[in-house]
Protein backbone atom coordinates (compact mmCIF):
# COMPACT_ATOMS: atom_id res chain seq x y z
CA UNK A 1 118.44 66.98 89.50
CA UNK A 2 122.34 67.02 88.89
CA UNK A 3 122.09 70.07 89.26
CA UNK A 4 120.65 69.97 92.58
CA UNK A 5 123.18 66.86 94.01
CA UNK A 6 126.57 68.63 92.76
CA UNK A 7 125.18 72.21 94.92
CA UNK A 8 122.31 71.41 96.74
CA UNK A 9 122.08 75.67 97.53
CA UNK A 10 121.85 76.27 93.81
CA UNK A 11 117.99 77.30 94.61
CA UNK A 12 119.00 79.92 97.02
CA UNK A 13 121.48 81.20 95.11
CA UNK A 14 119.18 81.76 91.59
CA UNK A 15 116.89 83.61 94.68
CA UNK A 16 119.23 85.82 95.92
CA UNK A 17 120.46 86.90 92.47
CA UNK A 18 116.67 87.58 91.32
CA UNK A 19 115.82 88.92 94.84
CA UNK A 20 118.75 91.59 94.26
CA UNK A 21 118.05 92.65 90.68
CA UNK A 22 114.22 93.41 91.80
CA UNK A 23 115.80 95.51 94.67
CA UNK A 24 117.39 97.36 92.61
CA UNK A 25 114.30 98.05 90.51
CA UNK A 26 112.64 99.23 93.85
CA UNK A 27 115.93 101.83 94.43
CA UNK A 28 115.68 102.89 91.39
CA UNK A 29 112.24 104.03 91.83
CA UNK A 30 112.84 105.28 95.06
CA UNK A 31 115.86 107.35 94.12
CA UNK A 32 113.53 108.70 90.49
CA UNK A 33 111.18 110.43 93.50
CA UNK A 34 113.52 111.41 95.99
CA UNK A 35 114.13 115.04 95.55
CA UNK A 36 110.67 116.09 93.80
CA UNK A 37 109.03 117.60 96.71
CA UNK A 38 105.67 116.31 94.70
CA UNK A 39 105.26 113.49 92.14
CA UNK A 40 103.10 111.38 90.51
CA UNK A 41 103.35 107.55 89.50
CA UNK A 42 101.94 106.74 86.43
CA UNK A 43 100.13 103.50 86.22
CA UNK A 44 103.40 102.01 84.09
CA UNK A 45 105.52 102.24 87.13
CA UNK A 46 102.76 101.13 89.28
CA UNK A 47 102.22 97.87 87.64
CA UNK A 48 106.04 96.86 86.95
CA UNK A 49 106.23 97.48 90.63
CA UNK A 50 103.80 95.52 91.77
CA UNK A 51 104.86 92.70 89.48
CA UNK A 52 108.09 93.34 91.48
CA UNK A 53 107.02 92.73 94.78
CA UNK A 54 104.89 90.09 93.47
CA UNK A 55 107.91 88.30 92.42
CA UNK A 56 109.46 88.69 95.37
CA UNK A 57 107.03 87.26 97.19
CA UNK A 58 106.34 83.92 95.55
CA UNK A 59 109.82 82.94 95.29
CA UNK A 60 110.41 83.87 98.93
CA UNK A 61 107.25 81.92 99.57
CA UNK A 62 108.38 78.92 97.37
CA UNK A 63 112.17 78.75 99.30
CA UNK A 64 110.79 78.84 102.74
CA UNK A 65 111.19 82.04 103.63
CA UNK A 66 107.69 83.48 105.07
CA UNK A 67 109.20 87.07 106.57
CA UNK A 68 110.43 87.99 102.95
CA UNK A 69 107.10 87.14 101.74
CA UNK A 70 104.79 88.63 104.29
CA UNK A 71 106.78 91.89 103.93
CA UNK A 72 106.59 91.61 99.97
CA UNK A 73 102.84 90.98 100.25
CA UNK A 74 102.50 94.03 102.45
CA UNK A 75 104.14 96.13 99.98
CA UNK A 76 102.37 94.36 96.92
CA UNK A 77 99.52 95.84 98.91
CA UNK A 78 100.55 99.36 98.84
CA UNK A 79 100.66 99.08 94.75
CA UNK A 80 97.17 97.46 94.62
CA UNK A 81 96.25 100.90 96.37
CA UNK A 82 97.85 103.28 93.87
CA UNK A 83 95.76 101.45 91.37
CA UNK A 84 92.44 102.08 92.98
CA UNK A 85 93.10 105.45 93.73
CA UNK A 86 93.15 107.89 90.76
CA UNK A 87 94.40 110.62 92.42
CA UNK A 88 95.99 109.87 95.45
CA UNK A 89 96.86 112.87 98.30
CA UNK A 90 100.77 113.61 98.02
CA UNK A 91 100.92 113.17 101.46
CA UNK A 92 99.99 109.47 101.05
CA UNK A 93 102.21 109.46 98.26
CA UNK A 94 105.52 110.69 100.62
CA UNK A 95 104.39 108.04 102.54
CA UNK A 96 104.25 105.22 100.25
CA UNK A 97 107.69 106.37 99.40
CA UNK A 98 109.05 106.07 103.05
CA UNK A 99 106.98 103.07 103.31
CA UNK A 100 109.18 101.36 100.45
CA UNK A 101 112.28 102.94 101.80
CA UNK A 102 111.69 100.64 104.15
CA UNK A 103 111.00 97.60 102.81
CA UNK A 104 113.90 97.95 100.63
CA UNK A 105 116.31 98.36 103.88
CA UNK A 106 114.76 95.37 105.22
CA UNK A 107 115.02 93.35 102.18
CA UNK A 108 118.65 94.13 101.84
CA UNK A 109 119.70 93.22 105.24
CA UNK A 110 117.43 90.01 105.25
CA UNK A 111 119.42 89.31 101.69
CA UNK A 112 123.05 90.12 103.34
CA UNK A 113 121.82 87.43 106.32
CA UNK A 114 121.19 84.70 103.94
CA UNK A 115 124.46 85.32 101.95
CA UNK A 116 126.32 84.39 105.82
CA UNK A 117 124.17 82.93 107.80
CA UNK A 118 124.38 85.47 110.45
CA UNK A 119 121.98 85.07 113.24
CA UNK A 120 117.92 86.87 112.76
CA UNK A 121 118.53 90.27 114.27
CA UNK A 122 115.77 92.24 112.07
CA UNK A 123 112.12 90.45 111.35
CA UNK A 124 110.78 93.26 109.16
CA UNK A 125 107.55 92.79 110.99
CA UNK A 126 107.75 96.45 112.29
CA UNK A 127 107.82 97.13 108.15
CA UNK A 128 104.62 94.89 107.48
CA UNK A 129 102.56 97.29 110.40
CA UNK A 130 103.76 100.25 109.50
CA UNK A 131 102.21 99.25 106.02
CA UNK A 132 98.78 97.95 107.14
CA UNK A 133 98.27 100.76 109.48
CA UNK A 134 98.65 102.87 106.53
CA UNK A 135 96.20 101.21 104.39
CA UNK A 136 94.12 100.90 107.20
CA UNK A 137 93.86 104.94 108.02
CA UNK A 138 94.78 106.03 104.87
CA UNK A 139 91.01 105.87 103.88
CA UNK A 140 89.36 107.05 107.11
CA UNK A 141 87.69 110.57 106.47
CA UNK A 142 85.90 109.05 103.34
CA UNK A 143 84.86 105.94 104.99
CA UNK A 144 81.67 105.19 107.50
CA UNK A 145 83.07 104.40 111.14
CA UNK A 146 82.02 101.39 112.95
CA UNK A 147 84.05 98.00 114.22
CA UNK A 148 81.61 95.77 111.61
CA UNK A 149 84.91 95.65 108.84
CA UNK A 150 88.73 96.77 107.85
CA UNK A 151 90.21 98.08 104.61
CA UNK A 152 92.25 95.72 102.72
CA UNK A 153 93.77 96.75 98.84
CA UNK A 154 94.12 93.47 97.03
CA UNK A 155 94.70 92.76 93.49
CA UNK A 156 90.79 92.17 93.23
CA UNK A 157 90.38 96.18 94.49
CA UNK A 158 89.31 97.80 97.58
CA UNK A 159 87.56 94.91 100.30
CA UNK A 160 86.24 95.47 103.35
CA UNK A 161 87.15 92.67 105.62
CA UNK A 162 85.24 91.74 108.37
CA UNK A 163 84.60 90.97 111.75
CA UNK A 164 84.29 87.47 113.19
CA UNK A 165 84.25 85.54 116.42
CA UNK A 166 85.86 82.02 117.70
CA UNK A 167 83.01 80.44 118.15
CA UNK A 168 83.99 78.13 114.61
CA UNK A 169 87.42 77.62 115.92
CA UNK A 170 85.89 75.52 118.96
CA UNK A 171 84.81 72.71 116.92
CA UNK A 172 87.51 72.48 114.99
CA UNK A 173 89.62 72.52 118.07
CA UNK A 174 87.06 69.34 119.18
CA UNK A 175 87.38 67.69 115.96
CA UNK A 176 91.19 67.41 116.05
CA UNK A 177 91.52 66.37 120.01
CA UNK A 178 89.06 63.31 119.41
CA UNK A 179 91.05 62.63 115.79
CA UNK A 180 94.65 62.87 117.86
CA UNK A 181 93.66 61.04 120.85
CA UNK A 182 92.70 58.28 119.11
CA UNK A 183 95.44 57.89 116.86
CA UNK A 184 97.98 58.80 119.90
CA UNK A 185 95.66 56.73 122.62
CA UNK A 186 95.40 59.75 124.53
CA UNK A 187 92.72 61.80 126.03
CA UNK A 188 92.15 65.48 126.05
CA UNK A 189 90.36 68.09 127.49
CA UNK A 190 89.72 71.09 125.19
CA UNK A 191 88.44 74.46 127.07
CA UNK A 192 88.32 78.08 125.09
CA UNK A 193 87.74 80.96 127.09
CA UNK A 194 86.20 84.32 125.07
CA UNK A 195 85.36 82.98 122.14
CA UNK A 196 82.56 85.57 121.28
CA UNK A 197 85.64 87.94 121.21
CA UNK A 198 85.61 89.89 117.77
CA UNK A 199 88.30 90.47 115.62
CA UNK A 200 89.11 91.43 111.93
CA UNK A 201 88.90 88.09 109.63
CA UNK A 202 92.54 88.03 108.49
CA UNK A 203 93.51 88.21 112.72
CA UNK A 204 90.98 85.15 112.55
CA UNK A 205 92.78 83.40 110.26
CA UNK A 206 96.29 83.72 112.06
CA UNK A 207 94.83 83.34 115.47
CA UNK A 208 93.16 79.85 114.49
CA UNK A 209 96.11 78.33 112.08
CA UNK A 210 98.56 79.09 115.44
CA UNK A 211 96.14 77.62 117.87
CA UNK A 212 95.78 74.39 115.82
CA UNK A 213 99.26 74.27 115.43
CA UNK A 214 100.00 74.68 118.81
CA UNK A 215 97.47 71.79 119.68
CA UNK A 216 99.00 69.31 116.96
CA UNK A 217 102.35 69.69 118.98
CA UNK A 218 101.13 69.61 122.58
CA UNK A 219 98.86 66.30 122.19
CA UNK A 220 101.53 64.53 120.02
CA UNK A 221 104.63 65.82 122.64
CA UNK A 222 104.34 67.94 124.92
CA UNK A 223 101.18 66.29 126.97
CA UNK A 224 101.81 62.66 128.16
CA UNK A 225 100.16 58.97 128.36
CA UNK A 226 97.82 58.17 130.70
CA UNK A 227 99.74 55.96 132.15
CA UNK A 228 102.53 58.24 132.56
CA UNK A 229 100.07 61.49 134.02
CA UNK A 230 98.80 59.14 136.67
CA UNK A 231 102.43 57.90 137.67
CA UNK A 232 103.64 61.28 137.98
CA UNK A 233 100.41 62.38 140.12
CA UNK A 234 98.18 64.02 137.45
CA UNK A 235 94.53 63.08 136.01
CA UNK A 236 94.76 60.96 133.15
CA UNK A 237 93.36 63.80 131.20
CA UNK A 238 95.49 65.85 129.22
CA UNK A 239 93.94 69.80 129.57
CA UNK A 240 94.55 72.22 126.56
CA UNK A 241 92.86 75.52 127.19
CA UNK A 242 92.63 78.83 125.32
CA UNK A 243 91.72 81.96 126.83
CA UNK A 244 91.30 84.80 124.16
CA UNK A 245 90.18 88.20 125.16
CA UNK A 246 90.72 92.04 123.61
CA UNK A 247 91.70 95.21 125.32
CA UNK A 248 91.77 98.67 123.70
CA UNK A 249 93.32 98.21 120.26
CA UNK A 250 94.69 94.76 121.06
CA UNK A 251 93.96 91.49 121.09
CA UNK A 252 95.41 88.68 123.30
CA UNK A 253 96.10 84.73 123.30
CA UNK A 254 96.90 82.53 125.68
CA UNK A 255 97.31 79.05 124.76
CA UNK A 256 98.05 75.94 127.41
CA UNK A 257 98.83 72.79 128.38
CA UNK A 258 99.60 70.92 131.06
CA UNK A 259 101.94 68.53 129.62
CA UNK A 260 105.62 67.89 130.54
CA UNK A 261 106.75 71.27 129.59
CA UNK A 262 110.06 72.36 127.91
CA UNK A 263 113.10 70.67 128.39
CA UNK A 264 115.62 73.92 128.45
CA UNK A 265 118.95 71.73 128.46
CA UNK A 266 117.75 69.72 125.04
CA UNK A 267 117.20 72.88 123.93
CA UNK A 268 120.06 74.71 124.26
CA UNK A 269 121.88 71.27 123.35
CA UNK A 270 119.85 71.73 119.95
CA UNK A 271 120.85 75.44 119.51
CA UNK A 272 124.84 74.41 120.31
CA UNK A 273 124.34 71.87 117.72
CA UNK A 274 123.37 74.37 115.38
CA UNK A 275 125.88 77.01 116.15
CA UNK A 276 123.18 79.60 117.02
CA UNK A 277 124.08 80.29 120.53
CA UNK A 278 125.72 83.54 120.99
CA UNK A 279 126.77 84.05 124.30
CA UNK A 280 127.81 81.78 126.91
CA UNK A 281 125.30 78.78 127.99
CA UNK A 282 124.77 80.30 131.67
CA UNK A 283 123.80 83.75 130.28
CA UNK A 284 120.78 82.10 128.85
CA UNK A 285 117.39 83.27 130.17
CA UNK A 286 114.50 80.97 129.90
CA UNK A 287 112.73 82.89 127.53
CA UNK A 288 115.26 83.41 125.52
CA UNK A 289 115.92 79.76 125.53
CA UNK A 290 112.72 78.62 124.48
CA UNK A 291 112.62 81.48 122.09
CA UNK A 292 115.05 79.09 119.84
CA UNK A 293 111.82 76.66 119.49
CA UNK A 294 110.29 79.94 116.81
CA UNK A 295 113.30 79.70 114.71
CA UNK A 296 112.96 78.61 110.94
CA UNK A 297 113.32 74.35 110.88
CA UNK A 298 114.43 74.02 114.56
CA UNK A 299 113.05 70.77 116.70
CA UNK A 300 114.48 68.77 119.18
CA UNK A 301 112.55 65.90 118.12
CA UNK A 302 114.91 63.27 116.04
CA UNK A 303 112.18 61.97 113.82
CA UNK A 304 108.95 62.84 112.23
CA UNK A 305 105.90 61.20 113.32
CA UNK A 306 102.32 61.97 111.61
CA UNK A 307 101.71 64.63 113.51
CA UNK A 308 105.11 66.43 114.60
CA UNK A 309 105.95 66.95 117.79
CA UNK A 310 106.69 70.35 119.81
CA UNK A 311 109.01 72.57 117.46
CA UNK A 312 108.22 71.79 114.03
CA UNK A 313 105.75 74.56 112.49
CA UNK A 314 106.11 76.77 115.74
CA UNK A 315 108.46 78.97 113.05
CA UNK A 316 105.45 79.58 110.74
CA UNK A 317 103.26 80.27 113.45
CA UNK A 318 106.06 83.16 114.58
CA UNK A 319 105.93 84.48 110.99
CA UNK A 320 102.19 84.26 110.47
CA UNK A 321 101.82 85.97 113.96
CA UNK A 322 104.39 88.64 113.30
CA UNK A 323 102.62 89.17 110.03
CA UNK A 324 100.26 91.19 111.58
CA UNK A 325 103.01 93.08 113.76
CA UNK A 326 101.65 90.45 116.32
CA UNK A 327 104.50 88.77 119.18
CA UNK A 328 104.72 84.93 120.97
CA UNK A 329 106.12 84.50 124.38
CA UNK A 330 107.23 81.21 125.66
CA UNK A 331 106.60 80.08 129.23
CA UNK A 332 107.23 76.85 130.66
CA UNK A 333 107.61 74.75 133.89
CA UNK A 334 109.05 71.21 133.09
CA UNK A 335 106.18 68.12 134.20
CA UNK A 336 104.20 71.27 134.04
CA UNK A 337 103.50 72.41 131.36
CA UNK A 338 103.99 75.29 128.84
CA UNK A 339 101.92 78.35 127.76
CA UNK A 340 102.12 80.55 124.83
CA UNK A 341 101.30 84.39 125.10
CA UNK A 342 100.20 86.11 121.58
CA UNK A 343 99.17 89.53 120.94
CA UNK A 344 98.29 91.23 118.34
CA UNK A 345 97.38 95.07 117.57
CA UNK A 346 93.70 95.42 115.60
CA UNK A 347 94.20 99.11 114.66
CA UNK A 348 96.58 101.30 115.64
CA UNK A 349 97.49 105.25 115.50
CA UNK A 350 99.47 106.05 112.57
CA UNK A 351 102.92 106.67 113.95
């Protein structure tokens, strides 16, 4: 605890001296395989690699840091498929290799941001597809086709993971609008749009964590009083809808309310607080502006209250989305109301 109150950034500091050293054990390995035009990784090197990236990502996980540990995970993954395969193709092998060229570029430069605080120019999401479509295709002449499951290499082996619908998300959305508008004396409207839309289980999973996210912070701030919707002209219903629908390889969110939207001026009052804004105030588009709401512990909100208001979490509902190479998009009309656009790619063509 002394410690911690004579240099409170004594944490990040033991991280980024571990988080180097394992880099270097990743180099290393890349550089050992460089010039053979075939190799082979023996099951040594396999598992102090994966205990590597494993590393990696639990202290990135533990220090708040869910881009470092999403792309760890994703490479933990490729590891966890060396050790089911007994003889893997050396194509896939040249691949993995360029793979974790990759991942150790990104780590690097993520490392180099934290050491000066520059400004998030590089996500590493791109890094985390790249790796699932591999693991995705890599398996596909020796596997039955059909849209019933995915491949997924996890330290329990080879899983299939499979296919699910909305239709549980409803309730829960139910459950949480009756539980918030009594504790906020508010009403809500909940409507969900495409719900018997399919989609891998792990798309599931980030699809539903953002849209009850979303929902804690547009009943508890964005979407007003009663009192206050029928002074300004509206029903005294707050609406929150969610229209979810899939296209070709991709699937798409659209999450609303019709609350009293984004304030862009506390915003980019919030961001000139923090010293993130990098050009002049003017030059500012609104999506760029509300774009600030996704970064890492930013909220215009001066307090906490039990439920958080419109800001805090949206960051690990960016990296959770972007985990699975998916994007948000902000749009908002102030006494309006404010939508959020996600999309994410279900399988893709191996680039």
């Amino acid at each position: 605890m002394e410690r911690f109150v004579e240099n409170p950034d004594f944490l990040q500091e033991i991280f980024l001296e571990e988080s180097w050293k394992n880099i270097d054990k990743i180099d290393g390995f890349i550089e050992s395989k460089a010039n053979q035009e075939a190799f082979e990784v023996s099951e040594e090197e396999v598992n102090s690699l994966y205990r590597t990236m494993h590393s990696i990502k639990g202290s990135a996980s533990m220090m708040g840091y869910p881009v470092i540990s999403e792309t760890a995970h994703a490479a933990e993954d490729l590891f966890s498929y060396l050790r089911e395969e007994a003889s893997p193709a050396q194509k896939d092998l040249q691949q993995i290799l360029q793979l974790l060229r990759m991942v150790s570029g990104f780590l690097k430069r993520e490392l180099r941001r934290l050491e000066t605080d520059d400004e998030v120019t590089d996500f590493g999401w791109a890094v985390v597809r790249r790796i699932k479509n591999f693991l995705a295709h890599v398996d596909s002449d020796n596997e039955p086709e059909g849209p019933s499951y995915q491949i997924a290499y996890t330290r329990k082996g080879k899983q299939r993971i499979p296919y699910t619908n909305f239709e549980a998300l409803i309730p829960q959305m139910e459950r949480l609008s009756k539980v918030m508008g009594r504790e906020l004396e508010k009403e809500f409207l909940v409507k969900v749009s495409g719900g018997d839309t399919e989609v891998p289980r792990d798309i599931y999973d980030k699809i539903s964590m953002a849209v009850l996210q979303m929902m804690k912070n547009s009943m508890d701030h964005g979407l007003e009083s009663k009192a206050d919707r029928e002074q300004m002209g509206k029903t005294p219903v707050g609406l929150i809808s969610v229209e979810i629908s899939k296209a070709a390889q991709k699937v798409f969110v659209a999450f609303r309310d019709d609350g009293r939207g984004l304030n862009k001026e506390q915003i980019l009052q919030k961001a000139t607080e923090k010293n993130m804004l990098k050009k002049a105030v003017e030059e500012y588009e609104d999506n760029e502006v509300f774009a600030f709401l996704l970064r890492p512990g930013f909220t215009t909100k001066s307090s906490a209250t039990l439920f958080s208001g419109r800001g805090v979490g949206l960051d690990v509902v960016n990296a959770a989305v972007a985990s699975l190479g998916g994007s948000i998009r902000i749009e908002s009309r102030e006494y309006m109301g404010t939508t959020f656009f996600m999309e994410f790619p279900v399988v893709d063509e191996m680039p």
